[in-house]
N, C-alpha and C. Protein backbone atom coordinates (compact mmCIF):
# COMPACT_ATOMS: atom_id res chain seq x y z
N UNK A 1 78.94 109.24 113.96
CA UNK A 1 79.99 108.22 113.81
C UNK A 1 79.49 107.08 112.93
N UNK A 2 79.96 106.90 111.89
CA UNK A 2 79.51 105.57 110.94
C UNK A 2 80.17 104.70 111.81
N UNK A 3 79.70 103.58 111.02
CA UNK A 3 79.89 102.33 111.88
C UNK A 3 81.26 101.52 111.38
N UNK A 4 81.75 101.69 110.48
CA UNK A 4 83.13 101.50 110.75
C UNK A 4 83.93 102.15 111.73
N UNK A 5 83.79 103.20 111.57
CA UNK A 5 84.60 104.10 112.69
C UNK A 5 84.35 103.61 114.50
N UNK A 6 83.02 103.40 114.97
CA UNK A 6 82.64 102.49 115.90
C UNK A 6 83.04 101.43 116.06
N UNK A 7 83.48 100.62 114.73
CA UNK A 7 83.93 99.13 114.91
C UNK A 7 85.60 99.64 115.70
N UNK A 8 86.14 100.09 114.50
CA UNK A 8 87.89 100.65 115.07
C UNK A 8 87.61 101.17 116.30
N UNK A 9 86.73 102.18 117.13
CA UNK A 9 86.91 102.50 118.28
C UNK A 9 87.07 101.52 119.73
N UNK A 10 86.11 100.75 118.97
CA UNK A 10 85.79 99.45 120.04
C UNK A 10 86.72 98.20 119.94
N UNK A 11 87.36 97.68 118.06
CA UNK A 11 88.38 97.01 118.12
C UNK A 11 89.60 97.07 118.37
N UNK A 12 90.39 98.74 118.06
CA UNK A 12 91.52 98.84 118.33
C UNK A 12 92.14 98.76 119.62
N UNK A 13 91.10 98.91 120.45
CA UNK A 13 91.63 98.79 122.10
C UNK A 13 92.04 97.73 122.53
N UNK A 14 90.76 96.66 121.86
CA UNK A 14 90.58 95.84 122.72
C UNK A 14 91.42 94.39 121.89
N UNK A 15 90.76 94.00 120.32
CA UNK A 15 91.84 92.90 120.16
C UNK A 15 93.12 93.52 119.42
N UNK A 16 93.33 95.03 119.17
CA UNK A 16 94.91 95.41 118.84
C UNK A 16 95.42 95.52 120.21
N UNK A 17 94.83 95.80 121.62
CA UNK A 17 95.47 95.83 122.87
C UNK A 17 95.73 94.69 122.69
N UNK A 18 95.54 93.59 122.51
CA UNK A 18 95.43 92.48 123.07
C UNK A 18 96.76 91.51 122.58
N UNK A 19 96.50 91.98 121.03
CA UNK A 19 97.87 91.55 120.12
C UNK A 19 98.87 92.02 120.25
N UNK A 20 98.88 93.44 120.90
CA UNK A 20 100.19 94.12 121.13
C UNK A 20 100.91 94.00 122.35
N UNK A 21 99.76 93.09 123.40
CA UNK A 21 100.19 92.70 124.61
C UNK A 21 101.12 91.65 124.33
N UNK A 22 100.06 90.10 123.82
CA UNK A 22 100.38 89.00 123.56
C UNK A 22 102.30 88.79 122.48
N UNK A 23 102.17 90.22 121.44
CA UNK A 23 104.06 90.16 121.03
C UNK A 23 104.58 90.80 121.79
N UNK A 24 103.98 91.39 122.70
CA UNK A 24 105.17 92.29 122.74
C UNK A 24 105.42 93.63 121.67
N UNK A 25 104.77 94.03 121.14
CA UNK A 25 104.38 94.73 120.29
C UNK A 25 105.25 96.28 120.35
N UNK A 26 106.20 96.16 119.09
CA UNK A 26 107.15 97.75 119.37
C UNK A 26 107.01 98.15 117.90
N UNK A 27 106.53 99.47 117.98
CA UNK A 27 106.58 99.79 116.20
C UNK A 27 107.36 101.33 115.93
N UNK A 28 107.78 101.10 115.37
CA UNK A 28 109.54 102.17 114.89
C UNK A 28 108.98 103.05 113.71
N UNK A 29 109.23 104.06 114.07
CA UNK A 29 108.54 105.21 112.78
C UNK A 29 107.28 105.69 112.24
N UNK A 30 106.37 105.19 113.13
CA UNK A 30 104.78 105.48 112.92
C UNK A 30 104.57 106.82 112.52
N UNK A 31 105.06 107.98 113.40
CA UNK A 31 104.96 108.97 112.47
C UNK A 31 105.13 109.53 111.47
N UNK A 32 105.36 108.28 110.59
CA UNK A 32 105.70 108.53 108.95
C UNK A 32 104.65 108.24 108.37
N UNK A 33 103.44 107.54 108.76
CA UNK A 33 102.36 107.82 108.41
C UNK A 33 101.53 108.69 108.18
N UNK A 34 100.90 109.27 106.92
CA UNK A 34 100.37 110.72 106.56
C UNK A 34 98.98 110.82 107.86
N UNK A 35 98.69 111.69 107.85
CA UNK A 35 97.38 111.85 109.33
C UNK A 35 96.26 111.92 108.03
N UNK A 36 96.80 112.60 106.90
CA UNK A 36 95.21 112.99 106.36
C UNK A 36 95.59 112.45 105.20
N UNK A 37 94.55 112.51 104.02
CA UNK A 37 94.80 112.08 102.38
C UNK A 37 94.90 110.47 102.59
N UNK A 38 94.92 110.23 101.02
CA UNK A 38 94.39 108.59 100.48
C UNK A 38 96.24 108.56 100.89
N UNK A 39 96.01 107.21 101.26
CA UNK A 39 97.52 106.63 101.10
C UNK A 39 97.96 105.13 100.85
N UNK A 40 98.21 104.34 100.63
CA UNK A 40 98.48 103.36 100.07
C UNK A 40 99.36 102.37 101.28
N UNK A 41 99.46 101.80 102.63
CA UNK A 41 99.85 101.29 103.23
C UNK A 41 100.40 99.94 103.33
N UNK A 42 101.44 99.43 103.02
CA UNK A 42 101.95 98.04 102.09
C UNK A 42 103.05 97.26 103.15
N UNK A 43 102.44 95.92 103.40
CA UNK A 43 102.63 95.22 104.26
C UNK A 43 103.49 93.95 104.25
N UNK A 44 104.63 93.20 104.61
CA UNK A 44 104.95 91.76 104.38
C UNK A 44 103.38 91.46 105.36
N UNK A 45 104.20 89.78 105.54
CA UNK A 45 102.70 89.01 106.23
C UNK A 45 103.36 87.65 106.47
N UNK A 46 103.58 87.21 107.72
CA UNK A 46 103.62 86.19 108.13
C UNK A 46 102.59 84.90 108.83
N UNK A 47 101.83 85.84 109.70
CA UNK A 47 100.74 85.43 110.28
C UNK A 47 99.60 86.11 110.73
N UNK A 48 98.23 85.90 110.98
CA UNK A 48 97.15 85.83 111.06
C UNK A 48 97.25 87.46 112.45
N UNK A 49 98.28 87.31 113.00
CA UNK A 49 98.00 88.23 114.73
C UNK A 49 98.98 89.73 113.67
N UNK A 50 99.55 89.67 112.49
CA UNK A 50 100.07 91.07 112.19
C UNK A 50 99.01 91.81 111.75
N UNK A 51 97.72 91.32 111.54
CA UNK A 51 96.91 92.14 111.35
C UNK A 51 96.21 93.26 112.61
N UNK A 52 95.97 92.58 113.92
CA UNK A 52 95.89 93.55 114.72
C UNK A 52 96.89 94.24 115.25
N UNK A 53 98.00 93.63 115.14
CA UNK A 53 99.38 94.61 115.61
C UNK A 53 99.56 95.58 114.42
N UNK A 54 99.18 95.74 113.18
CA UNK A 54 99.32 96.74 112.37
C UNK A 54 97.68 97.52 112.81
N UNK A 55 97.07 97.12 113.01
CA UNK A 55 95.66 98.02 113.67
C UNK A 55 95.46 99.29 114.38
N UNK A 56 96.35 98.22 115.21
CA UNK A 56 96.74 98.83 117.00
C UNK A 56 97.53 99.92 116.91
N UNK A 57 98.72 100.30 115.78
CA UNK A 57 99.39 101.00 115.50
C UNK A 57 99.32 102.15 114.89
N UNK A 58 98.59 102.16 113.52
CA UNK A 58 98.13 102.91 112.59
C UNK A 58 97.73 104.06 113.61
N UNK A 59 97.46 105.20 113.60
CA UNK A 59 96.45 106.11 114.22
C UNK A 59 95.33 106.34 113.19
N UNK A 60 94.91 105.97 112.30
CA UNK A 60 93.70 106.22 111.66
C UNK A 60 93.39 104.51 111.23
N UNK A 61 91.81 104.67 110.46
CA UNK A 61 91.17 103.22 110.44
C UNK A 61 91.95 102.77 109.10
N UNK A 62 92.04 101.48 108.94
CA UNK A 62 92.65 101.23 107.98
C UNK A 62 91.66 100.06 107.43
N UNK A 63 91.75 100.07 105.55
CA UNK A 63 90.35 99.34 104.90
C UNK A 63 91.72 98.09 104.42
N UNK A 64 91.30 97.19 105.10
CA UNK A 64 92.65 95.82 104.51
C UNK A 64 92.14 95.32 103.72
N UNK A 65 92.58 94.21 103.19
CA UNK A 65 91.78 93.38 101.59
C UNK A 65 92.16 91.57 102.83
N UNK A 66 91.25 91.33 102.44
CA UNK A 66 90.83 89.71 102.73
C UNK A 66 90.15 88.72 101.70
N UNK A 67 90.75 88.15 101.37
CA UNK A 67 90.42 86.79 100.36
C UNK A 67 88.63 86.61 100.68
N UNK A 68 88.09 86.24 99.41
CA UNK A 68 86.87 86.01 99.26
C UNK A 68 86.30 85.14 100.68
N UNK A 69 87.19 84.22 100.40
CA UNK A 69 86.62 82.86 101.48
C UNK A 69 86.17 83.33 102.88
N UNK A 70 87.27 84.27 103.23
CA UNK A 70 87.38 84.35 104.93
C UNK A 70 85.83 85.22 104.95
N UNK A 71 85.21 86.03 103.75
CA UNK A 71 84.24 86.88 103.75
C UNK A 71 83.27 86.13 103.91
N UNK A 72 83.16 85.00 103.64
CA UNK A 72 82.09 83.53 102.96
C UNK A 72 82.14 82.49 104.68
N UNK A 73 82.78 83.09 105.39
CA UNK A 73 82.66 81.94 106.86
C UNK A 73 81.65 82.74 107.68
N UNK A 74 80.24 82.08 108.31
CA UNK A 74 79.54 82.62 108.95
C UNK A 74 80.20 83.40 110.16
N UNK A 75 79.61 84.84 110.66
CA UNK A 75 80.07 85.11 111.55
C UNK A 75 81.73 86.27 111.30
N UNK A 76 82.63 85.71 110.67
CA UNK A 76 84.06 86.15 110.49
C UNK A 76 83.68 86.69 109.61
N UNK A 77 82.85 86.41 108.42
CA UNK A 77 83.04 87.30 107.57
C UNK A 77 81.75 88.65 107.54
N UNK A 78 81.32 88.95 108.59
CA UNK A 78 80.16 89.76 109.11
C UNK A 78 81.43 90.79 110.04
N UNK A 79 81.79 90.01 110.84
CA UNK A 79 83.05 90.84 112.03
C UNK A 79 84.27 91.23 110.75
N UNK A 80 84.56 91.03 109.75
CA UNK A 80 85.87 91.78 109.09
C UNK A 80 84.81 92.96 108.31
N UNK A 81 83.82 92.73 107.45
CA UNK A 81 83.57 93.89 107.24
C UNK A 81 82.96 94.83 108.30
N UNK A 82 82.59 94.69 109.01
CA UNK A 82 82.42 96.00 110.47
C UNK A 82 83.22 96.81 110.38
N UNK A 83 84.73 96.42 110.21
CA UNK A 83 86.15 96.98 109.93
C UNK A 83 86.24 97.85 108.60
N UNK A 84 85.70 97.45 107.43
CA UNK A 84 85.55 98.28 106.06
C UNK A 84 86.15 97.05 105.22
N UNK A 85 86.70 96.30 105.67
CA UNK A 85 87.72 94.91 105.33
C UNK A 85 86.86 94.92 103.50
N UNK A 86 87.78 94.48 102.85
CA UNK A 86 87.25 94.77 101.14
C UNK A 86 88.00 93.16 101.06
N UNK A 87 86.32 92.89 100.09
CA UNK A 87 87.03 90.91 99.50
C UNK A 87 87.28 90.79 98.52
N UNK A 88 88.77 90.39 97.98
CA UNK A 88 89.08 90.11 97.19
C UNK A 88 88.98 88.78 96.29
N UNK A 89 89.31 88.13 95.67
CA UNK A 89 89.28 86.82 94.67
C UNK A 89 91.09 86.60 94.18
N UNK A 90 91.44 85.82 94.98
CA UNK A 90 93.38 85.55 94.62
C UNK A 90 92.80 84.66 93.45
N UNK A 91 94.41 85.45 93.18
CA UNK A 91 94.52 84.18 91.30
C UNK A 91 93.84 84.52 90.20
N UNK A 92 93.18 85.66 90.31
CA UNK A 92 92.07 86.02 89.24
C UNK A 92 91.93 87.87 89.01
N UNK A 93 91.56 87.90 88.32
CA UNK A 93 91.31 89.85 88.01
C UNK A 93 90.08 90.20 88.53
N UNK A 94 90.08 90.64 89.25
CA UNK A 94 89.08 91.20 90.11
C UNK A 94 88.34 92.91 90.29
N UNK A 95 87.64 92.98 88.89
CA UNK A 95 87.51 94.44 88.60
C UNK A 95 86.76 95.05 90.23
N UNK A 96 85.62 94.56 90.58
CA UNK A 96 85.11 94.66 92.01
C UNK A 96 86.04 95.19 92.88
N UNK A 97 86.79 94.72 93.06
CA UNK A 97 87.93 94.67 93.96
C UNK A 97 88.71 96.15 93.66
N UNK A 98 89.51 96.03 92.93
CA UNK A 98 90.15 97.32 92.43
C UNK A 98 89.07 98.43 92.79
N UNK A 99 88.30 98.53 91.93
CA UNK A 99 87.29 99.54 91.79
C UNK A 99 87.23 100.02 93.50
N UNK A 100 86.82 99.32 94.84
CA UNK A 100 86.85 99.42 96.15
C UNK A 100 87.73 99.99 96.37
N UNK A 101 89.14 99.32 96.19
CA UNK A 101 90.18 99.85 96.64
C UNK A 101 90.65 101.10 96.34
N UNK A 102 90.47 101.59 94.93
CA UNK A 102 91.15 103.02 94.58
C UNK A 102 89.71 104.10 95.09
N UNK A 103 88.55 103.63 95.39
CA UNK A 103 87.83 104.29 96.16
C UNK A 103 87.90 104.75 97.37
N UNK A 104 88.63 103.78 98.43
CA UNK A 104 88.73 104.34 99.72
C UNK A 104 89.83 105.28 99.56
N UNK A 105 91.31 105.00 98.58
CA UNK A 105 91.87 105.49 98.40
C UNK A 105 91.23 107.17 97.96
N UNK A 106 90.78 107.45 97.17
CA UNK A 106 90.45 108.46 96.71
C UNK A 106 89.22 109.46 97.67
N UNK A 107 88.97 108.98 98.27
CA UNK A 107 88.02 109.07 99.17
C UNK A 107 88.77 109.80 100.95
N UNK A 108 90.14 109.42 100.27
CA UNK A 108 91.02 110.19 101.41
C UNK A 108 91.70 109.42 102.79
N UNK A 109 91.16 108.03 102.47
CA UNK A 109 91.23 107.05 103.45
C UNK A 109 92.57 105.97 103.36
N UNK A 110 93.13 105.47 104.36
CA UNK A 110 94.48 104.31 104.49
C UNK A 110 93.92 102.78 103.65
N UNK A 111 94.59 102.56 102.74
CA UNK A 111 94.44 101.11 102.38
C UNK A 111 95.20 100.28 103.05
N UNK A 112 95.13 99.09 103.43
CA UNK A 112 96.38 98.62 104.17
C UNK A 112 96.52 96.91 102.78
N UNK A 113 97.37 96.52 102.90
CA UNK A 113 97.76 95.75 102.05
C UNK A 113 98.85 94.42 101.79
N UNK A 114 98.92 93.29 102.51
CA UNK A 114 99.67 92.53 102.22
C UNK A 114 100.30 92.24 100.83
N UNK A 115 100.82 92.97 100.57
CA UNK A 115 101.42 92.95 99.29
C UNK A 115 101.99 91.61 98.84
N UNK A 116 102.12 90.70 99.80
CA UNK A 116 102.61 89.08 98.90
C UNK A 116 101.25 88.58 98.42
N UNK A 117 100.29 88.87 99.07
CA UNK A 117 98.82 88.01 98.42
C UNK A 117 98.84 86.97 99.32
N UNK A 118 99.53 86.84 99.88
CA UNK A 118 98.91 85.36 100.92
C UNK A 118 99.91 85.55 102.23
N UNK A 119 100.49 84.80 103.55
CA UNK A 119 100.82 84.41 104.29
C UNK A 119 102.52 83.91 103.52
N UNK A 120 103.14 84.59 104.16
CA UNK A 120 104.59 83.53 103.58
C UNK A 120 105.23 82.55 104.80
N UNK A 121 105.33 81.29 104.29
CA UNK A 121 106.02 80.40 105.52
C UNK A 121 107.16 79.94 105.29
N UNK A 122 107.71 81.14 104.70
CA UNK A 122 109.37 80.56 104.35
C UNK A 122 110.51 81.25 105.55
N UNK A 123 109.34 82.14 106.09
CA UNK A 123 110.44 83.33 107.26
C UNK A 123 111.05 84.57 106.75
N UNK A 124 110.49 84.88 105.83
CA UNK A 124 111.37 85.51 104.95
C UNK A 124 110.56 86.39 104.23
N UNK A 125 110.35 87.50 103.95
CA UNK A 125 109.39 88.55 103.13
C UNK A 125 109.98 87.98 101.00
N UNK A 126 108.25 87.95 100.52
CA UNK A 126 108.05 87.18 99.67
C UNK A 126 108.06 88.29 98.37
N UNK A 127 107.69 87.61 97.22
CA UNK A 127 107.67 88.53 95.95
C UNK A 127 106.29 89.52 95.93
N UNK A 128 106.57 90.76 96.16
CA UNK A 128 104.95 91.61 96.12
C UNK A 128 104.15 91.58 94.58
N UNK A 129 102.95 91.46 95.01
CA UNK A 129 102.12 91.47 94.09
C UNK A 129 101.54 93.10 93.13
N UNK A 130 101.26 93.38 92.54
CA UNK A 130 101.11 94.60 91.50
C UNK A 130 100.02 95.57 92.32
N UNK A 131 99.04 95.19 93.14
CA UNK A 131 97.84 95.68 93.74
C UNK A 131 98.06 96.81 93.94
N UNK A 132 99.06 96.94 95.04
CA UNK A 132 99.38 98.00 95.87
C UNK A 132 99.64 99.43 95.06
N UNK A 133 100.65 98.93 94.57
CA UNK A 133 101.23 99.72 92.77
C UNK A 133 100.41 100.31 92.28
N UNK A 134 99.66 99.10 91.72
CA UNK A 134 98.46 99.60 90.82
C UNK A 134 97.57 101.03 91.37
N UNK A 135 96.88 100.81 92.55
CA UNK A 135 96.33 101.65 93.42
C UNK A 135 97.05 102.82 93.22
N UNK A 136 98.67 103.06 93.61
CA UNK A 136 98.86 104.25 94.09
C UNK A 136 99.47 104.70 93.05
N UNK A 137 99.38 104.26 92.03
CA UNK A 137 99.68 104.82 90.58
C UNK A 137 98.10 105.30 90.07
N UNK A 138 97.04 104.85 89.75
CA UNK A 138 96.01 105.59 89.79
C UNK A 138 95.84 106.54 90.11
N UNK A 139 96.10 106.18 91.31
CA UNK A 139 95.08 107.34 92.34
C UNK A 139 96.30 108.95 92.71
N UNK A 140 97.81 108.62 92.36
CA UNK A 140 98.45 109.40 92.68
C UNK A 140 98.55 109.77 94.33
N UNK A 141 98.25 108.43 94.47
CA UNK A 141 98.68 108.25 96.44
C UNK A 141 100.11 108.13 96.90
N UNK A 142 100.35 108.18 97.86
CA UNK A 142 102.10 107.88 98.31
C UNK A 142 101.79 106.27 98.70
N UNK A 143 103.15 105.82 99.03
CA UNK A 143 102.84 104.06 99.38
C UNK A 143 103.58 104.37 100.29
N UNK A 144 103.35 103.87 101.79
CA UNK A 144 104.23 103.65 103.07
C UNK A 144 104.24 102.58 103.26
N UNK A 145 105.74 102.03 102.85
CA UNK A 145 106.16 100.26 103.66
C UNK A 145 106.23 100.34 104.79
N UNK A 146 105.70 98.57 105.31
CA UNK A 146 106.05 98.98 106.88
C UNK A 146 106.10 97.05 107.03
N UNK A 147 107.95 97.01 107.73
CA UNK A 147 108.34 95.67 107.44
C UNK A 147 107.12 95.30 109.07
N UNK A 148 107.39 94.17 108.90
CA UNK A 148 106.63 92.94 110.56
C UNK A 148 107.76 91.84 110.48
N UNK A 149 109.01 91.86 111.56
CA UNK A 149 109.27 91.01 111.98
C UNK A 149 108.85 90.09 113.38
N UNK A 150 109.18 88.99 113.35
CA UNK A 150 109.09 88.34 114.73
C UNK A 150 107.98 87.65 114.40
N UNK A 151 106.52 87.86 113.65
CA UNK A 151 105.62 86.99 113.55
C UNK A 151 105.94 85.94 113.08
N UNK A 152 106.85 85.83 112.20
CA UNK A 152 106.93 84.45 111.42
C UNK A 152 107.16 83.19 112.70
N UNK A 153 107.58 83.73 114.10
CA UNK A 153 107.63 82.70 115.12
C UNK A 153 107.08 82.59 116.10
N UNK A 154 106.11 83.45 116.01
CA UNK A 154 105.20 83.86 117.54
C UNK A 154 104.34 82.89 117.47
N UNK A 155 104.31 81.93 118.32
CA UNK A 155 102.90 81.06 118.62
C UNK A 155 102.50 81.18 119.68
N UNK A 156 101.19 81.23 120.22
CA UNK A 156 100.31 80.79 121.37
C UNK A 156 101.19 80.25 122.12
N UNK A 157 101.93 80.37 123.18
CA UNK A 157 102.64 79.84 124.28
C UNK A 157 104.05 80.18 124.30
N UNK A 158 104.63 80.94 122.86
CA UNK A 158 106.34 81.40 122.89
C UNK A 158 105.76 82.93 122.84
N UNK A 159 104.91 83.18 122.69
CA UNK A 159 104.94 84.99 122.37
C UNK A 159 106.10 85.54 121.92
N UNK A 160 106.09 84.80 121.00
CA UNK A 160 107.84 85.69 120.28
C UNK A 160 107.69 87.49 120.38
N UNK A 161 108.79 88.19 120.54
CA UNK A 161 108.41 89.39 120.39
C UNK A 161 108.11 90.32 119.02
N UNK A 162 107.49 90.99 118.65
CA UNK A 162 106.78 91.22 117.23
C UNK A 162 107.56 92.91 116.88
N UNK A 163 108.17 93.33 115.97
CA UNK A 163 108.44 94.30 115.78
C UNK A 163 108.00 94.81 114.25
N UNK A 164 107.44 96.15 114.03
CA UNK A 164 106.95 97.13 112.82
C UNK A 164 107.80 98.22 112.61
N UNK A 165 108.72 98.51 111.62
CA UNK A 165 109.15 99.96 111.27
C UNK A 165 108.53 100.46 109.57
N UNK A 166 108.36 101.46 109.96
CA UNK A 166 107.92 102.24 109.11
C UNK A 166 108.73 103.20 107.99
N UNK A 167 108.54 102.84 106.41
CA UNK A 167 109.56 103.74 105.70
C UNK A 167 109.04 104.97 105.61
N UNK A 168 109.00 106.05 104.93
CA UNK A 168 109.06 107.24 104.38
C UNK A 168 108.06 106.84 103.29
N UNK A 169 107.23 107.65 102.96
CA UNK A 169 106.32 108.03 101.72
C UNK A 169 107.30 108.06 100.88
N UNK A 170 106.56 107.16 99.91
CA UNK A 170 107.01 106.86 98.50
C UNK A 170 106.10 107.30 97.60
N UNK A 171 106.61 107.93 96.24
CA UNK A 171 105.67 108.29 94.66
C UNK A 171 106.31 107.96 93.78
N UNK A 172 105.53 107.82 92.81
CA UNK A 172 105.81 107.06 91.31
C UNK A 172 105.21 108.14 90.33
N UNK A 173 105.37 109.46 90.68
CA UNK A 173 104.80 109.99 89.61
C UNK A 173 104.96 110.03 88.53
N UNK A 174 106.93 109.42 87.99
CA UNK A 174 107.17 108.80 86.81
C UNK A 174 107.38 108.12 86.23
N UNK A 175 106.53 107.01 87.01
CA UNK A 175 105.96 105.82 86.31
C UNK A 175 104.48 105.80 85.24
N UNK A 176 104.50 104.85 83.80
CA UNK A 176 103.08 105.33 83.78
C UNK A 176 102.08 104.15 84.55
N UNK A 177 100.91 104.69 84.47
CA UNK A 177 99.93 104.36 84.73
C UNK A 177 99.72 102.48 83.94
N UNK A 178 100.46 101.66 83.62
CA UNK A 178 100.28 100.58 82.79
C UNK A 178 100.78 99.24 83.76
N UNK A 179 100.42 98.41 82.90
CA UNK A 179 101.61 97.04 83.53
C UNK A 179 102.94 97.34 83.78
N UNK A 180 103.58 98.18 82.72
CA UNK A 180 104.93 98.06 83.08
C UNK A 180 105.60 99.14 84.72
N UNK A 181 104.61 100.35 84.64
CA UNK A 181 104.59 101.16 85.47
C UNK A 181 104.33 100.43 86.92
N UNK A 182 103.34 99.37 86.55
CA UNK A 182 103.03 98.82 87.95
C UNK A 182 104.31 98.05 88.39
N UNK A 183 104.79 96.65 87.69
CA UNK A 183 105.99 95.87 87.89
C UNK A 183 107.08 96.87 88.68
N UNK A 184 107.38 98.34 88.08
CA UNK A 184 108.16 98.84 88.75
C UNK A 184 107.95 99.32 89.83
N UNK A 185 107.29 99.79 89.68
CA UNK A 185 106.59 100.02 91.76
C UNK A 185 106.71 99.02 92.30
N UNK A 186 106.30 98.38 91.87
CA UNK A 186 106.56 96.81 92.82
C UNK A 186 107.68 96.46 93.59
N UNK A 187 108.75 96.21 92.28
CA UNK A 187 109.33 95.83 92.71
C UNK A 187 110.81 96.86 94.03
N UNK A 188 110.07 98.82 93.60
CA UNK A 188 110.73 99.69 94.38
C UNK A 188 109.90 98.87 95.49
N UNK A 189 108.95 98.58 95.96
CA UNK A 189 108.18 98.43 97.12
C UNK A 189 108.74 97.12 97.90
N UNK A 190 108.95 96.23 96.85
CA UNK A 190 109.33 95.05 97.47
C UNK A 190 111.11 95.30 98.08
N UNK A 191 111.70 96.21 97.39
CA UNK A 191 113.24 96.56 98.01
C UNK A 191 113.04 97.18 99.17
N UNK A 192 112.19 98.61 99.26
CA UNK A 192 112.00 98.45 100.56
C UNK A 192 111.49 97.93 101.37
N UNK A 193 110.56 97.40 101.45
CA UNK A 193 110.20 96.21 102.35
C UNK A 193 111.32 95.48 102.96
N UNK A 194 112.28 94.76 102.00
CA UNK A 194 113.69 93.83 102.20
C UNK A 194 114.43 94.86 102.94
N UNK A 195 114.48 96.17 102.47
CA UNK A 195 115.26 97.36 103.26
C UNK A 195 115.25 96.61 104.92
N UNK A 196 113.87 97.14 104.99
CA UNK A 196 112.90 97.48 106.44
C UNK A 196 113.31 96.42 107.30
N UNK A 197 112.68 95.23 106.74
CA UNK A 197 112.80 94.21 107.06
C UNK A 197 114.50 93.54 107.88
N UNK A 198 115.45 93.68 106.70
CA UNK A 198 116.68 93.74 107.83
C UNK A 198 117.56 94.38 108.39
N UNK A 199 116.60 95.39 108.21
CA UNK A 199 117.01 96.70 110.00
C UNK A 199 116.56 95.74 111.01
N UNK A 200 115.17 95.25 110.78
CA UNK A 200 114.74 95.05 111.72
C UNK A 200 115.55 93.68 112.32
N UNK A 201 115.74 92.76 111.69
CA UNK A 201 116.45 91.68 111.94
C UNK A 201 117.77 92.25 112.55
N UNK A 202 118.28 92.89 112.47
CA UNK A 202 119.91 93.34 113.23
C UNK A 202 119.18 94.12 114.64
N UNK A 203 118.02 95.25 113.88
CA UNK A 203 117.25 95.59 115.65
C UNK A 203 117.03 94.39 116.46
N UNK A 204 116.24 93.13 116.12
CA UNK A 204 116.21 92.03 117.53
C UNK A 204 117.42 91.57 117.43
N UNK A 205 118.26 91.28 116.79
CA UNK A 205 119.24 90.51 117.67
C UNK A 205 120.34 91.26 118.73
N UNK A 206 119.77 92.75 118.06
CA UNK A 206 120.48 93.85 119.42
C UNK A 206 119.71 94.14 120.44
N UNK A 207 118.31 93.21 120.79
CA UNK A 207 117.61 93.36 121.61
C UNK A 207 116.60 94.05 121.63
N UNK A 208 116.54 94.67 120.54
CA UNK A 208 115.37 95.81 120.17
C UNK A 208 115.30 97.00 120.99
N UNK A 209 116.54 97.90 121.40
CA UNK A 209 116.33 99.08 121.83
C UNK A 209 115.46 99.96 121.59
N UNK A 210 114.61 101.08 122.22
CA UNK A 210 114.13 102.02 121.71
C UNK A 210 114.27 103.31 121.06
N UNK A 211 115.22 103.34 121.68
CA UNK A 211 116.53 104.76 121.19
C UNK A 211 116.98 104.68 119.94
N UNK A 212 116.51 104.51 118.46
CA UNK A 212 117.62 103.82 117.64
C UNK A 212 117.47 105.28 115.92
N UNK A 213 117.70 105.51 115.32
CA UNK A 213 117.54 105.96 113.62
C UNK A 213 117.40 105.14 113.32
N UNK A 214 116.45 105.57 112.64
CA UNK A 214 115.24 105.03 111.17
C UNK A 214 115.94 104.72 110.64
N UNK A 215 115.92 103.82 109.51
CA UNK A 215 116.42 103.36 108.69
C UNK A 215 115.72 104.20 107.62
């Protein structure tokens, strides 16, 4: 067992149990996630706790991207790579970075990916960034959206309830490989996302049944 795989055995129980306790944690379509092969996993992002509720969920380990800084804090940035966690540099071209990413990818492994590049605090899923794209145009990976509502209001003492649905594998095999190829992935990625996203918004205000079709 490498030691990532040890880290996920020992983290997913315990702080994805923990996050999935604390929302309330319901995730819609997981088995649309591939079991084997590189895949490209593409995320909104509201707050700091969707990262273990997307953890907790996944059935395989997933390699996320985290900003340089959080890598650079004693301690936190020792505990995210345990995980495989890959550091990025926002705002800048980051050959390092890429290079990692279409590796785990190719390597047969889940990338996971906040596709806005940062935290959005508007409530609202934001403009996606090219990364994700980029990756699964390379590498000839599929991209699986998967919206996160409810975080944008969950704090320490409301435990808002947190909900994940999952789209269908997506390819771009006729896109090319360039800037312009990427923009368009994108922005297919960012529609579904918006798709996902307000299913899910009509799912809580119907209470969030379990019984329901995918969107």
């Amino acid at each position: 067992m490498t030691s990532h795989n040890l880290a996920w055995a020992i983290g997913q129980p315990l702080l994805g149990g923990s996050a999935a306790l604390a929302t309330r944690l319901r995730s819609y379509g997981t088995e649309r996630i591939p079991e084997t092969g590189g895949v490209v996993l593409a995320f909104n992002h509201f707050h700091w706790i969707d990262i273990p509720c997307v953890g907790y969920v996944v059935p395989r380990n997933v390699y996320f991207l985290a900003k340089v800084e959080a890598h650079r804090v004693p301690g936190l940035g020792q505990f995210i790579r345990s995980f495989g966690t890959i550091a990025v540099r926002r705002g800048e071209s980051d050959r390092d970075a890429v290079r990692r990413m279409r590796e785990v990818v190719s390597e047969g492994n889940a990338l996971g990916v906040f596709v806005e590049g940062t935290r959005q605090r508007s409530g609202v899923p934001g403009h996606v960034q090219p990364g994700a794209a980029m990756v699964a145009l390379q590498e000839n990976a599929p991209v699986v959206c998967a919206a996160i509502h409810g975080s944008q209001t969950w704090r320490i003492g409301n435990f808002a309830p947190v909900s994940i649905v999952w789209g269908e594998p997506m390819r771009f095999e006729g896109l090319p490989r360039g800037g312009k190829g990427y923009r368009e992935a994108s922005l297919e990625i960012e529609r579904e996302l918006n798709r996902l996203w307000a299913w899910l918004c009509d799912l809580h205000a119907a209470g969030r049944p379990r019984d329901v079709v995918l969107p």
